[in-house]
Protein backbone atom coordinates (compact mmCIF):
# COMPACT_ATOMS: atom_id res chain seq x y z
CA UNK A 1 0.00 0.00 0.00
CA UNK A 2 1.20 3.32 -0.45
CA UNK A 3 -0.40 6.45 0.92
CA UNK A 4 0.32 10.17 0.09
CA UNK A 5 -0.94 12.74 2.78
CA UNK A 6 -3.03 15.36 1.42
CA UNK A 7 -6.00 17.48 3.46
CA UNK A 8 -9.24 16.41 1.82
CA UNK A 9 -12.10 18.67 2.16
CA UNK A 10 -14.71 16.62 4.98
CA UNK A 11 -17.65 17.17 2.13
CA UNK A 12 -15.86 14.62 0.25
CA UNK A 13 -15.23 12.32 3.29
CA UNK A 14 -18.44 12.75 3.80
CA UNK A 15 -20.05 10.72 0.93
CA UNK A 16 -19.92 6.71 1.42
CA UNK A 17 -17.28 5.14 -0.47
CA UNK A 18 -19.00 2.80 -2.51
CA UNK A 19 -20.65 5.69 -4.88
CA UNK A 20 -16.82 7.32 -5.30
CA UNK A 21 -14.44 6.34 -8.01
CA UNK A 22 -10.89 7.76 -7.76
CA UNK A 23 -8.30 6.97 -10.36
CA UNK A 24 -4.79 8.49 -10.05
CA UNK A 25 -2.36 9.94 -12.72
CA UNK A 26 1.09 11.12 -12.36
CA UNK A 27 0.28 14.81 -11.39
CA UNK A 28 -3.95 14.65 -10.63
CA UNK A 29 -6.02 12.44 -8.11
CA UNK A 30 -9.98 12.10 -9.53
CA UNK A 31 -12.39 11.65 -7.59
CA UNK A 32 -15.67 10.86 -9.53
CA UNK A 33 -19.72 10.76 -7.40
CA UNK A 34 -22.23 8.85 -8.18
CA UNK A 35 -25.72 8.50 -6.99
CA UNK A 36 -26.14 4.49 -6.81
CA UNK A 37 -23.54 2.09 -6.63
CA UNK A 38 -24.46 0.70 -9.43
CA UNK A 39 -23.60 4.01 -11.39
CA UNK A 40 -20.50 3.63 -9.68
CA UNK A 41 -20.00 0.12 -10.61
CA UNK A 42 -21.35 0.52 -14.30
CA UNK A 43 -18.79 3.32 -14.37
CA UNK A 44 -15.67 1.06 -13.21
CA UNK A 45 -16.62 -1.51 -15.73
CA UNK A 46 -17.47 0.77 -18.61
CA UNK A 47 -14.06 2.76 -17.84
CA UNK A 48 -11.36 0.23 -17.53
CA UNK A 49 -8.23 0.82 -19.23
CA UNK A 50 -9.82 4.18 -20.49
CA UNK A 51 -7.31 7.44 -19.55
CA UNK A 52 -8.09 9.71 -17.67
CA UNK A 53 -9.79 12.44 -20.99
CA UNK A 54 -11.55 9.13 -21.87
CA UNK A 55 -13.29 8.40 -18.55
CA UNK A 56 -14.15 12.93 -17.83
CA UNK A 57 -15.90 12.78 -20.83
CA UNK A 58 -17.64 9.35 -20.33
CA UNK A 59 -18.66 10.55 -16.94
CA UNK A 60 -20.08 13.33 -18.44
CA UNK A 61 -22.36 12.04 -21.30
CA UNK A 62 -23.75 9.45 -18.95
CA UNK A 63 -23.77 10.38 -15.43
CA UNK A 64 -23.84 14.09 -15.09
């Protein structure tokens, strides 16, 4: 495991962690919200191996 301290705003700790996706890139940490969690899950499955351009704009067309 590795774990990189950051402050994260308690609005986003807030929300349970089964309707939040986060992916990770080399300079940016995502963090997408979904209403169910099976939006969430959908999302993982539709979004695998996508980068990260590929999964903003899926996000948007089908779950904003």
């Amino acid at each position: 495991m590795i774990c990189i301290k950051t402050d994260i705003s308690q609005e986003i700790c807030d929300i349970d962690d089964e309707l939040k996706a986060i992916y990770h890139g080399r300079d940016t940490v995502c963090i997408w919200v979904f209403k169910t969690r099976e939006d969430r899950n959908r999302f993982m499955d539709e979004t695998s191996g996508m980068k990260k351009e590929e999964r903003e704009k899926h996000f948007e067309m089908n779950f904003k």
